[in-house]
N, C-alpha and C. Protein backbone atom coordinates (compact mmCIF):
# COMPACT_ATOMS: atom_id res chain seq x y z
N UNK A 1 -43.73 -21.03 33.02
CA UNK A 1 -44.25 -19.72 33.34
C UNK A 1 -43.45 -19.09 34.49
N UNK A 2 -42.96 -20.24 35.69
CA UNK A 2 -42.48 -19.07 36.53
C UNK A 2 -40.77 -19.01 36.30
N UNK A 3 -40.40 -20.03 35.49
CA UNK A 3 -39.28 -19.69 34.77
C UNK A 3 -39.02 -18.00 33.95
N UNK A 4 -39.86 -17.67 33.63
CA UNK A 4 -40.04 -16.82 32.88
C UNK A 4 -40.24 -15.37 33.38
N UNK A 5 -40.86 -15.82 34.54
CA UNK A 5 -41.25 -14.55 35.53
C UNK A 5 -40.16 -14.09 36.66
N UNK A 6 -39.19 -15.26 37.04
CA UNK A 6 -37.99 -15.48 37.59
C UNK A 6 -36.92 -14.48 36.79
N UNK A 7 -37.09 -14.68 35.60
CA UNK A 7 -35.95 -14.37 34.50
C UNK A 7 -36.31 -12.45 34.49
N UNK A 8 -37.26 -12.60 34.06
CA UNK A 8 -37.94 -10.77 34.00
C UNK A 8 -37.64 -10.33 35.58
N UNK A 9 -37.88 -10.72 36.69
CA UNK A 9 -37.63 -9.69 37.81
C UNK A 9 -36.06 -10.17 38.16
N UNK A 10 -35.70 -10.85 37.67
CA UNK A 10 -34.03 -11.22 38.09
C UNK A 10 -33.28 -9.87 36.85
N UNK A 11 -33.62 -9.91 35.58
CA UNK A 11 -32.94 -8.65 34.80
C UNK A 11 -33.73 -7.55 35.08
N UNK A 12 -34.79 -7.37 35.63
CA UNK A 12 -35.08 -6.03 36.13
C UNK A 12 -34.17 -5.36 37.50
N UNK A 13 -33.78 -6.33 37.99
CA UNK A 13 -32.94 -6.38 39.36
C UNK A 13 -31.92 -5.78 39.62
N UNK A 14 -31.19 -6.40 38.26
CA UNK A 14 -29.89 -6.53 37.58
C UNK A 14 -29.95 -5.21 37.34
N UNK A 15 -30.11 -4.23 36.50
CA UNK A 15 -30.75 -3.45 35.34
C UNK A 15 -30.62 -1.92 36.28
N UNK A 16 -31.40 -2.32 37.37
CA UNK A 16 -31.57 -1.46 38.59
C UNK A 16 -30.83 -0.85 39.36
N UNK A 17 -30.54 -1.97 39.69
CA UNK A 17 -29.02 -1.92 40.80
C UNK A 17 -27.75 -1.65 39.72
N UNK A 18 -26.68 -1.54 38.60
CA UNK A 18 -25.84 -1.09 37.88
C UNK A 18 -26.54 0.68 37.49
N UNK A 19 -27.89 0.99 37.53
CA UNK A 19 -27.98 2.45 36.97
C UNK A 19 -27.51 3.14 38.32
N UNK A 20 -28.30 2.56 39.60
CA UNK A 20 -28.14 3.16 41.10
C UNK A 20 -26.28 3.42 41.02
N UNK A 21 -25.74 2.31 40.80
CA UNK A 21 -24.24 2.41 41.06
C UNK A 21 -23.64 3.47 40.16
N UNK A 22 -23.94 3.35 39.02
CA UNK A 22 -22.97 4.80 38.09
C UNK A 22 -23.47 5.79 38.94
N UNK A 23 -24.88 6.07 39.15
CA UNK A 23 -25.41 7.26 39.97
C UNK A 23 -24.62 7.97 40.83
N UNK A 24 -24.23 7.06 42.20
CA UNK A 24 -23.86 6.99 42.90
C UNK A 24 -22.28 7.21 42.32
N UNK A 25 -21.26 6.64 42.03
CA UNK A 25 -20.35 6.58 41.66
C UNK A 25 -20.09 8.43 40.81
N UNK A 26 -21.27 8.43 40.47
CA UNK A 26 -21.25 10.36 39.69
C UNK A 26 -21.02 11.14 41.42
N UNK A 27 -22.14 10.81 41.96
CA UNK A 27 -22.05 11.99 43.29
C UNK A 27 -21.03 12.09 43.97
N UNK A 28 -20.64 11.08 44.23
CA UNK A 28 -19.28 10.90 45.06
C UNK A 28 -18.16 11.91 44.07
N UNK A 29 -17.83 11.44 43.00
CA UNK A 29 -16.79 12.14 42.04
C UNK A 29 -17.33 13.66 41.90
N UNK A 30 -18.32 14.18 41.82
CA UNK A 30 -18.51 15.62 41.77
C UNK A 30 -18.77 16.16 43.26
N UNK A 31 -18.81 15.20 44.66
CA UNK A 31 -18.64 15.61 45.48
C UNK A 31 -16.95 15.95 46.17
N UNK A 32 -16.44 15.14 45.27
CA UNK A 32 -15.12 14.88 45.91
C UNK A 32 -14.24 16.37 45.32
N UNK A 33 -14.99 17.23 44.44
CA UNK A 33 -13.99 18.03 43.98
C UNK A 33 -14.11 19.55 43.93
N UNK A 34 -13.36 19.61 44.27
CA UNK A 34 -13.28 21.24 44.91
C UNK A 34 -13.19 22.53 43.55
N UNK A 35 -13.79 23.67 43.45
CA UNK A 35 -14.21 24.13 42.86
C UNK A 35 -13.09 25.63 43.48
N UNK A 36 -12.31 26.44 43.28
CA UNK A 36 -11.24 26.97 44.04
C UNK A 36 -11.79 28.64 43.44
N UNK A 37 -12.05 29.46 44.31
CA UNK A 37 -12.12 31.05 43.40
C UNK A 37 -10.84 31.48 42.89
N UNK A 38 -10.79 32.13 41.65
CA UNK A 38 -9.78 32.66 40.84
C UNK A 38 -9.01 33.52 41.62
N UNK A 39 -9.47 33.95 42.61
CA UNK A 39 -8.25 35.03 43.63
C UNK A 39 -7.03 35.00 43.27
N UNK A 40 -6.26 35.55 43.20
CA UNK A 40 -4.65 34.94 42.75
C UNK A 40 -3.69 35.31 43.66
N UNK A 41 -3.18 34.64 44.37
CA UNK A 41 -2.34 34.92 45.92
C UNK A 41 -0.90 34.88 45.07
N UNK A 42 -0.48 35.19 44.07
CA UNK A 42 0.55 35.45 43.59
C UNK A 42 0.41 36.67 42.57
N UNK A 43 -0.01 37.40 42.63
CA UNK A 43 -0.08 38.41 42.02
C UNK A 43 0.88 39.21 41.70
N UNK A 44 1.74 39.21 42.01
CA UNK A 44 2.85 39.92 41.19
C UNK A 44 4.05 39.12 40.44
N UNK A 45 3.32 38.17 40.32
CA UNK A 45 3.77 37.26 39.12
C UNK A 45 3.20 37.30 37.72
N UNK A 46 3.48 37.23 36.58
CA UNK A 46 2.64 36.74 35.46
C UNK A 46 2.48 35.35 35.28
N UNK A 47 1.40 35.19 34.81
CA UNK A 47 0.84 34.04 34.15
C UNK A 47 1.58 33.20 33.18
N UNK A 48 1.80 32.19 33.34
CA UNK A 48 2.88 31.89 31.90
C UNK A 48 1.89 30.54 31.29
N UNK A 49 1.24 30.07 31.63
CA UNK A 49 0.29 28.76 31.30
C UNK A 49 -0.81 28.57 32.09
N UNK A 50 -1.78 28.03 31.79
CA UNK A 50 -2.70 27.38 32.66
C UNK A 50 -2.33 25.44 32.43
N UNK A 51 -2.92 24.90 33.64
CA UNK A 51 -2.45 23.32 33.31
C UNK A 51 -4.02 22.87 33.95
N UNK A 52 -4.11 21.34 33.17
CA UNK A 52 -5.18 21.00 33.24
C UNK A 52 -5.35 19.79 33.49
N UNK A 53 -6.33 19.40 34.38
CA UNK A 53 -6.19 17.64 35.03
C UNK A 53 -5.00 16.93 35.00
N UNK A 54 -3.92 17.39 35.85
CA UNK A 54 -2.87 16.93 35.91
C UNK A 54 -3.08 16.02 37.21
N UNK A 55 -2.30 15.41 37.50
CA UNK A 55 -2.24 14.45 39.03
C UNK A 55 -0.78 14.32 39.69
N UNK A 56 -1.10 14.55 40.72
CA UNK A 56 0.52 14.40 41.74
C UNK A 56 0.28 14.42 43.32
N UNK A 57 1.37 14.43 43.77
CA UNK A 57 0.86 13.90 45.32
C UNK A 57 1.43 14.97 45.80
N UNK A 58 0.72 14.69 47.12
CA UNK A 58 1.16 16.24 48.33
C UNK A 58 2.13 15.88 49.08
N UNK A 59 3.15 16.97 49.30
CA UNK A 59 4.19 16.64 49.50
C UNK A 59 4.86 17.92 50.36
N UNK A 60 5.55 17.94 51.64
CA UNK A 60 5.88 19.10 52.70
C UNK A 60 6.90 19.05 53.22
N UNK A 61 8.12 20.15 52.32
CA UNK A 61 8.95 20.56 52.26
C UNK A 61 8.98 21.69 53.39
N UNK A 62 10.09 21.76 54.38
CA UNK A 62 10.45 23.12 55.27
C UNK A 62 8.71 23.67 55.68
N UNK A 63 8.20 22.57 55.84
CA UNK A 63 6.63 23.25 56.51
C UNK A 63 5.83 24.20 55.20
N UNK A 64 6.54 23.54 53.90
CA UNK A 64 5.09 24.23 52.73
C UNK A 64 5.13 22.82 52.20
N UNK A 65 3.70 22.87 51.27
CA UNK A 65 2.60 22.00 50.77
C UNK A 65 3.28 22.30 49.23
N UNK A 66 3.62 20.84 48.64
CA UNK A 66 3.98 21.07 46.88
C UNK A 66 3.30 19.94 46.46
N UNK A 67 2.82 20.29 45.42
CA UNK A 67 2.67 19.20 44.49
C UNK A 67 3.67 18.37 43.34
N UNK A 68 3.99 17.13 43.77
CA UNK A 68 4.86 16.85 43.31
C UNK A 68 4.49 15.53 41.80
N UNK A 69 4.76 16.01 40.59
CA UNK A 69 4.09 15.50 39.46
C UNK A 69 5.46 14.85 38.72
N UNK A 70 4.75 13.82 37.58
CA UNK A 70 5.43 13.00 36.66
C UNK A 70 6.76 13.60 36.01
N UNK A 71 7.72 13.91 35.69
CA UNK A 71 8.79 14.23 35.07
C UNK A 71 9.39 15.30 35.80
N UNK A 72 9.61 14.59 37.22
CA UNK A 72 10.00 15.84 37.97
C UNK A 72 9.86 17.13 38.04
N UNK A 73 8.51 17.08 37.72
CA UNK A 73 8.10 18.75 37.75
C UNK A 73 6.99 18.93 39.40
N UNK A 74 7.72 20.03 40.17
CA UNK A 74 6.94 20.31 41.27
C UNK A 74 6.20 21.65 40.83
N UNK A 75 5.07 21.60 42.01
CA UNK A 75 4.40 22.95 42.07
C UNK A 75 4.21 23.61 43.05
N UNK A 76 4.30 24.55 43.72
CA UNK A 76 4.21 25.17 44.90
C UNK A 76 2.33 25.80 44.51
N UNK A 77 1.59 25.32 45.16
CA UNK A 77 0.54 25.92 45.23
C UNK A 77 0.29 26.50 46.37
N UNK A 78 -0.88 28.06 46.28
CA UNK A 78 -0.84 29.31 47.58
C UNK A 78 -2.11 29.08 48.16
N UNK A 79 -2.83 28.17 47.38
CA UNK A 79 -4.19 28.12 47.65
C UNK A 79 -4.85 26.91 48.13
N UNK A 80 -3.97 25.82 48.48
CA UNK A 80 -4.42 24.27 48.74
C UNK A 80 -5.30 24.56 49.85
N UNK A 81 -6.39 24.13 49.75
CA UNK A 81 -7.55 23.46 50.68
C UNK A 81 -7.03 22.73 52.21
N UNK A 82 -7.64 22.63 53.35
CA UNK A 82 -6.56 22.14 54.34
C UNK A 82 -7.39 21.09 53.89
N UNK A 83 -8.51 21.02 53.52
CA UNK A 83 -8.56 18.76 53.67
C UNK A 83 -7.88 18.12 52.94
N UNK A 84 -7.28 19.24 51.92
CA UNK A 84 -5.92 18.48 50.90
C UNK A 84 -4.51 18.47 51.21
N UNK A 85 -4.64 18.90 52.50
CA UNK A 85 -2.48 19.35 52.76
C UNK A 85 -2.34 17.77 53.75
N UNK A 86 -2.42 16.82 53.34
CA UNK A 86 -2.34 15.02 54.04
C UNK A 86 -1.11 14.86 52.58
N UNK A 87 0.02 14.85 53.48
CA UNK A 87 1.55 14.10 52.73
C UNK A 87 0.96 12.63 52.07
N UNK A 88 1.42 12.98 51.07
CA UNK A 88 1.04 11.45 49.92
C UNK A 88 -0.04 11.38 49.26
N UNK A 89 -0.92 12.13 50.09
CA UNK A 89 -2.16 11.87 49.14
C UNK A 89 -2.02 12.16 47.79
N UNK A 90 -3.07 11.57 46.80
CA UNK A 90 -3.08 11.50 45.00
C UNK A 90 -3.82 12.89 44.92
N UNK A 91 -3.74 13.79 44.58
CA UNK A 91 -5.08 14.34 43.39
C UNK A 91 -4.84 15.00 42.11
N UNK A 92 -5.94 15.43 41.98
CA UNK A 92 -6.02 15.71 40.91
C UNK A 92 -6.32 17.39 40.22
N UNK A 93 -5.78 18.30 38.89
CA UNK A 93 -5.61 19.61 39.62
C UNK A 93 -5.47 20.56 38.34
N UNK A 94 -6.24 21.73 38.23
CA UNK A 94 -6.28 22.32 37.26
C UNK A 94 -5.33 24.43 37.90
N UNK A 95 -4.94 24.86 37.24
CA UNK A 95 -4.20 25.85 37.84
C UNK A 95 -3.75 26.64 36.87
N UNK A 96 -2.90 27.97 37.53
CA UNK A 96 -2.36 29.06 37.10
C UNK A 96 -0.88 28.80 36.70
N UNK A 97 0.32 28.25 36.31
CA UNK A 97 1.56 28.47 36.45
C UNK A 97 1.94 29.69 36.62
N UNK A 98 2.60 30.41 37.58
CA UNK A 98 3.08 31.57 37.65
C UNK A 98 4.70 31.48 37.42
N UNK A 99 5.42 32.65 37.04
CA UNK A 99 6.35 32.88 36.74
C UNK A 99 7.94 33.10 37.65
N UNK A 100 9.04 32.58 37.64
CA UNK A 100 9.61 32.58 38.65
C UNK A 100 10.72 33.66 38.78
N UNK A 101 10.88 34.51 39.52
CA UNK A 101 11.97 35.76 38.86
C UNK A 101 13.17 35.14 38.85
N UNK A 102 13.63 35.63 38.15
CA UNK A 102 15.35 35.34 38.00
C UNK A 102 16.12 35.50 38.86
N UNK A 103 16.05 36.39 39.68
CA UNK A 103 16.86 36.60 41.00
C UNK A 103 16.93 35.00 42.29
N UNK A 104 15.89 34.38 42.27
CA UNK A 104 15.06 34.07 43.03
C UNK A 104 15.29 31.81 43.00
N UNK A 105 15.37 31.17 43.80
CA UNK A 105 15.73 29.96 43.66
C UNK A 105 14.06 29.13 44.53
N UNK A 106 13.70 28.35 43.95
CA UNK A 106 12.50 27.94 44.40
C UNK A 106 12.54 26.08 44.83
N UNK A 107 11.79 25.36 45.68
CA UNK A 107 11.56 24.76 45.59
C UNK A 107 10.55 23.69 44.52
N UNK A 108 9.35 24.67 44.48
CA UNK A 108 8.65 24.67 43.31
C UNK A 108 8.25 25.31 42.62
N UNK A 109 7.90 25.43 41.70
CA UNK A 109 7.30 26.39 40.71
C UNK A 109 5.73 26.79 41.26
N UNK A 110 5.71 28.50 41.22
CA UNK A 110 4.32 28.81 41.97
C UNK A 110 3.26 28.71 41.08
N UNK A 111 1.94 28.40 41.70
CA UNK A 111 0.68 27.82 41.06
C UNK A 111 -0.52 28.43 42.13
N UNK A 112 -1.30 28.89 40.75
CA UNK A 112 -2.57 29.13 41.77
C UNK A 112 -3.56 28.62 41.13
N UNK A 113 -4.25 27.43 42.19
CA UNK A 113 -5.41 25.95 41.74
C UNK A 113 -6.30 26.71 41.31
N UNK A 114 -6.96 26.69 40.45
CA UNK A 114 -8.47 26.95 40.46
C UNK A 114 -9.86 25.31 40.54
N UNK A 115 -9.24 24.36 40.38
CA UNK A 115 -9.63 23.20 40.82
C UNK A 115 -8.60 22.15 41.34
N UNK A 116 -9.15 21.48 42.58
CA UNK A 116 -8.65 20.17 42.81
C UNK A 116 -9.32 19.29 43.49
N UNK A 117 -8.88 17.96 43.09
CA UNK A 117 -9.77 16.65 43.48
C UNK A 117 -8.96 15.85 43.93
């Protein structure tokens, strides 16, 4: 019998504590991510794509903030968050690609976030 009663509050325990943790593990991840207004600080650019949950690290060139991603593609974003301008850090990042004039030589290609994490 108390074999039995051992067993029931030991998987109730169990059971408990793994729902608390995804819980938890949700708040943190929808706390961690920034929600950006559509403003567009490049405006006299056109739009050429939007990009979506991409990931790359922060990175500060001549005193500006780029995002620097997989296949050597950078981004100059106008709108980074200051708790996000920390060199190296990972995140994660949804945005505007803006267009680069022809006249004109860039470090990165301009971007305006509308999310990052």
């Amino acid at each position: 019998m108390y074999r039995i009663l051992f067993l029931a509050v030991f998987l109730f325990a169990c059971k408990t504590n793994s729902t608390n943790a995804v819980v938890q593990v949700q708040e943190e991840t929808n706390a961690a991510m920034t929600t950006l207004n559509s403003d567009d600080c490049y405006k006299d650019r056109k739009t050429e794509k939007s990009i979506d949950n991409i990931e790359g690290s922060i990175m500060i060139i001549g005193g500006e903030y780029y995002l620097n991603c997989e296949g050597y593609k950078r981004y100059q974003p106008c709108n980074l968050p200051e708790k996000f301008k920390k060199e190296g850090a990972v995140v994660k990042f949804n945005g505007d690609v803006k267009e680069i004039f022809a006249h004109e030589r860039r470090a990165g290609t301009p971007l305006v976030l509308t999310m990052v994490k």
